[in-house]
C-alpha atoms as a PDB file:
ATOM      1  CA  UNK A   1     158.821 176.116  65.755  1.00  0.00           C
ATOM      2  CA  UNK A   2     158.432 173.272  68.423  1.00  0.00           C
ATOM      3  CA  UNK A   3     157.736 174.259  71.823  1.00  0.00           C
ATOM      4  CA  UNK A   4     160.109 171.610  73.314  1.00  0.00           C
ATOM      5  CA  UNK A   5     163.660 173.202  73.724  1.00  0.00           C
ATOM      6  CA  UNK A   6     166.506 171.150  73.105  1.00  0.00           C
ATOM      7  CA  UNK A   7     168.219 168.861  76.695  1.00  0.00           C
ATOM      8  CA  UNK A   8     170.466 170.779  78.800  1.00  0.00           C
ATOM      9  CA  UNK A   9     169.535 174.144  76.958  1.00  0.00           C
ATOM     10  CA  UNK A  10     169.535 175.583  80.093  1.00  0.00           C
ATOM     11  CA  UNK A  11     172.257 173.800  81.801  1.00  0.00           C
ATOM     12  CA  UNK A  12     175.643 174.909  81.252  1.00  0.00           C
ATOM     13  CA  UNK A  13     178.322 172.143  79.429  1.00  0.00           C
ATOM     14  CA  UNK A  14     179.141 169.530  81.481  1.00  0.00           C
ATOM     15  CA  UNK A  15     182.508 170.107  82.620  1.00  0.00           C
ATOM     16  CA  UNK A  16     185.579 168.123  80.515  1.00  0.00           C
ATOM     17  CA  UNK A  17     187.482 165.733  82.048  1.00  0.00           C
ATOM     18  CA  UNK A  18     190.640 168.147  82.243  1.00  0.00           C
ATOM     19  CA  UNK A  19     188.421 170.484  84.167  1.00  0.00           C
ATOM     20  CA  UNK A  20     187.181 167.897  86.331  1.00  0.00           C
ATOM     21  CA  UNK A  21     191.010 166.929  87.341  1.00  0.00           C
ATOM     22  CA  UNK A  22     191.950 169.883  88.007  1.00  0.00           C
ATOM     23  CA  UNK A  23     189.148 170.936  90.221  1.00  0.00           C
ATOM     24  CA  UNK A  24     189.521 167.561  91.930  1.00  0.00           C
ATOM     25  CA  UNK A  25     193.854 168.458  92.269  1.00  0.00           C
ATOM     26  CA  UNK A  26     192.874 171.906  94.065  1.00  0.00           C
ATOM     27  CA  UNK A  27     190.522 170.460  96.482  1.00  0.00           C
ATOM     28  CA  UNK A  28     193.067 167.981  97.423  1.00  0.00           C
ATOM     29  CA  UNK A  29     195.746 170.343  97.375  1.00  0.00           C
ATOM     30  CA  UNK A  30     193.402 172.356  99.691  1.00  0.00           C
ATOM     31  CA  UNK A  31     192.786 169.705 102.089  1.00  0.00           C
ATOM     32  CA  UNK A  32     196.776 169.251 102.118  1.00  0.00           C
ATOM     33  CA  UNK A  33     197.537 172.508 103.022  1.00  0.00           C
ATOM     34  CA  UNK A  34     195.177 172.582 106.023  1.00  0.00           C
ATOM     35  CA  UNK A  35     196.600 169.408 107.252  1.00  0.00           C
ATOM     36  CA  UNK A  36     199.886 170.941 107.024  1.00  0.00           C
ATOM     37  CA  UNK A  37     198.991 173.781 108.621  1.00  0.00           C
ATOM     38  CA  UNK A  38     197.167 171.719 111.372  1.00  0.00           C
ATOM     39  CA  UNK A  39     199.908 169.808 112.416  1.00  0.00           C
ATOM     40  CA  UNK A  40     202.688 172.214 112.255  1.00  0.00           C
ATOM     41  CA  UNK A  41     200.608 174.352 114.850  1.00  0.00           C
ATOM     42  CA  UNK A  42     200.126 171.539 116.837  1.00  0.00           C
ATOM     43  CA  UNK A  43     204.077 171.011 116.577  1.00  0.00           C
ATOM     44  CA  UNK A  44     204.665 174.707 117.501  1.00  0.00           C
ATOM     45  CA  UNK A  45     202.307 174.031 120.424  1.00  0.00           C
ATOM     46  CA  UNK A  46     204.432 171.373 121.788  1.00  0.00           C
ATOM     47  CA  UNK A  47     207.360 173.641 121.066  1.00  0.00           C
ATOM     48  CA  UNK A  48     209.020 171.384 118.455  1.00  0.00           C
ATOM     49  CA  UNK A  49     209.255 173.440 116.128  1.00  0.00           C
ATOM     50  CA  UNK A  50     209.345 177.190 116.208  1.00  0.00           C
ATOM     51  CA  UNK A  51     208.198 178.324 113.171  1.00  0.00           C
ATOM     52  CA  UNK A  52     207.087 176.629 109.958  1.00  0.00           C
ATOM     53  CA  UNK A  53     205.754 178.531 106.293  1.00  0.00           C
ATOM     54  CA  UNK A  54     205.767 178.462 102.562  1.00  0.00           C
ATOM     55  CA  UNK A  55     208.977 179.640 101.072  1.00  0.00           C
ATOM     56  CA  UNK A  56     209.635 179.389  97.370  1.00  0.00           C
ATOM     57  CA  UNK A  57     207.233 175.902  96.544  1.00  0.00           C
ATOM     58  CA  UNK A  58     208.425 174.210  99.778  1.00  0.00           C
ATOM     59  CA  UNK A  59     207.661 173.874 103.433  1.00  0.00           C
ATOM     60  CA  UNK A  60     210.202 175.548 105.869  1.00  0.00           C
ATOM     61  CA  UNK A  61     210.238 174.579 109.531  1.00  0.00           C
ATOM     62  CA  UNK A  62     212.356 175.776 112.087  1.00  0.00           C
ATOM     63  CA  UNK A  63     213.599 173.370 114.727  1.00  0.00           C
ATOM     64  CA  UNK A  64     216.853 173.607 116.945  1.00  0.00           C
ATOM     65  CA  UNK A  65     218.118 176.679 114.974  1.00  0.00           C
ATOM     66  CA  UNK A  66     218.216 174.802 111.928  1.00  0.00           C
ATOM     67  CA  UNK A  67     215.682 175.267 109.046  1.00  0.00           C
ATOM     68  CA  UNK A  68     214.427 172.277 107.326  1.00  0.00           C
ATOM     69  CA  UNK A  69     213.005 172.425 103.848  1.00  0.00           C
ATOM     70  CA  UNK A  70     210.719 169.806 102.324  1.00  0.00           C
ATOM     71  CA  UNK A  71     208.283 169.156  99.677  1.00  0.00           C
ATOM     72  CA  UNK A  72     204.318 169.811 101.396  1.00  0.00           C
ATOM     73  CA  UNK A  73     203.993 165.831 101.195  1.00  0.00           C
ATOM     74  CA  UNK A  74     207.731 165.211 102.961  1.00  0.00           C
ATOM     75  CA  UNK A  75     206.870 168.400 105.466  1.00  0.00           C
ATOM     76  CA  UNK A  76     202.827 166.459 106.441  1.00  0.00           C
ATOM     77  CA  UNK A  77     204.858 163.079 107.255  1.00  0.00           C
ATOM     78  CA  UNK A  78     208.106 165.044 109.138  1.00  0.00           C
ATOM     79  CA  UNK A  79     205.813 166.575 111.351  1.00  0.00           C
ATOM     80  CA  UNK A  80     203.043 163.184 111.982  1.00  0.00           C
ATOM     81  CA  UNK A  81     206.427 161.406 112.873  1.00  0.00           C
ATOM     82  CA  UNK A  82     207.556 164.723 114.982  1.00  0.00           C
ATOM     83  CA  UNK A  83     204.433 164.452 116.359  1.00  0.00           C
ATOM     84  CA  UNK A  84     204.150 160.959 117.178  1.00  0.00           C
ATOM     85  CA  UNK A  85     207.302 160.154 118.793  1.00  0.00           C
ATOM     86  CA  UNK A  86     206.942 163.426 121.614  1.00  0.00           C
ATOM     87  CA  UNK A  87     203.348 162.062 122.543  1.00  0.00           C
END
Protein backbone atom coordinates (compact mmCIF):
# COMPACT_ATOMS: atom_id res chain seq x y z
CA UNK A 1 0.00 0.00 0.00
CA UNK A 2 1.46 3.47 -1.09
CA UNK A 3 1.04 6.24 1.18
CA UNK A 4 0.25 8.73 -1.66
CA UNK A 5 -3.62 8.79 -2.24
CA UNK A 6 -4.82 9.14 -5.58
CA UNK A 7 -5.54 13.41 -7.08
CA UNK A 8 -8.73 14.85 -6.13
CA UNK A 9 -9.48 11.88 -3.64
CA UNK A 10 -10.68 14.29 -1.50
CA UNK A 11 -12.25 16.70 -3.79
CA UNK A 12 -15.59 16.03 -4.96
CA UNK A 13 -16.10 15.49 -9.16
CA UNK A 14 -15.69 18.38 -10.93
CA UNK A 15 -18.97 19.47 -11.95
CA UNK A 16 -20.18 18.42 -15.85
CA UNK A 17 -20.72 20.82 -18.22
CA UNK A 18 -24.67 20.37 -18.02
CA UNK A 19 -24.33 21.18 -14.37
CA UNK A 20 -22.22 24.03 -14.97
CA UNK A 21 -25.05 25.58 -17.47
CA UNK A 22 -27.49 25.22 -15.48
CA UNK A 23 -26.02 26.72 -12.41
CA UNK A 24 -24.78 29.53 -14.64
CA UNK A 25 -28.93 29.83 -16.21
CA UNK A 26 -30.19 30.22 -12.42
CA UNK A 27 -27.80 32.82 -11.45
CA UNK A 28 -28.74 34.75 -14.43
CA UNK A 29 -32.23 34.05 -14.09
CA UNK A 30 -31.66 35.34 -10.50
CA UNK A 31 -30.08 38.47 -11.40
CA UNK A 32 -33.17 38.93 -13.92
CA UNK A 33 -35.67 38.67 -11.53
CA UNK A 34 -34.16 41.29 -9.19
CA UNK A 35 -33.83 43.65 -12.00
CA UNK A 36 -37.36 43.12 -12.69
CA UNK A 37 -38.35 43.55 -9.48
CA UNK A 38 -36.11 46.72 -9.16
CA UNK A 39 -37.53 48.55 -11.78
CA UNK A 40 -41.11 47.74 -11.50
CA UNK A 41 -40.88 49.26 -7.86
CA UNK A 42 -39.26 52.08 -9.10
CA UNK A 43 -42.24 52.29 -11.75
CA UNK A 44 -44.83 51.89 -8.92
CA UNK A 45 -42.91 54.69 -7.18
CA UNK A 46 -43.46 57.05 -9.94
CA UNK A 47 -47.01 55.77 -10.03
CA UNK A 48 -46.83 54.25 -13.54
CA UNK A 49 -47.79 51.37 -12.85
CA UNK A 50 -49.87 50.12 -9.99
CA UNK A 51 -49.09 46.81 -9.50
CA UNK A 52 -46.81 44.34 -11.26
CA UNK A 53 -46.19 40.15 -10.29
CA UNK A 54 -45.64 36.70 -11.59
CA UNK A 55 -48.74 35.11 -12.92
CA UNK A 56 -48.64 31.79 -14.71
CA UNK A 57 -44.66 32.09 -16.35
CA UNK A 58 -45.21 35.79 -17.23
CA UNK A 59 -44.91 39.26 -15.86
CA UNK A 60 -48.26 41.12 -15.15
CA UNK A 61 -48.29 44.88 -14.70
CA UNK A 62 -51.06 46.98 -14.09
CA UNK A 63 -51.19 50.38 -15.74
CA UNK A 64 -54.35 52.59 -16.60
CA UNK A 65 -56.76 49.75 -15.58
CA UNK A 66 -55.41 47.58 -18.09
CA UNK A 67 -53.14 44.55 -17.30
CA UNK A 68 -50.26 43.92 -19.49
CA UNK A 69 -48.66 40.53 -19.75
CA UNK A 70 -45.15 39.88 -21.03
CA UNK A 71 -42.39 37.47 -21.08
CA UNK A 72 -39.67 38.57 -17.84
CA UNK A 73 -37.26 39.77 -20.79
CA UNK A 74 -40.30 41.89 -22.73
CA UNK A 75 -41.63 43.04 -18.97
CA UNK A 76 -37.35 44.36 -17.94
CA UNK A 77 -37.37 46.46 -21.37
CA UNK A 78 -41.39 47.74 -21.01
CA UNK A 79 -40.60 49.11 -17.85
CA UNK A 80 -36.57 50.71 -18.74
CA UNK A 81 -38.58 52.40 -21.65
CA UNK A 82 -41.58 53.27 -19.02
CA UNK A 83 -39.02 54.44 -17.07
CA UNK A 84 -37.05 56.42 -19.33
CA UNK A 85 -39.48 58.42 -21.13
CA UNK A 86 -41.31 59.87 -17.48
CA UNK A 87 -37.72 60.98 -16.26
Amino acid sequence: MSDVSEPNADQPAEPDFETLKNKMNLELETISVNQLHTLATQAVEKKLITAHGYRGGQYELLRDGEFVLLSPTEAIQYLQDLLKTND
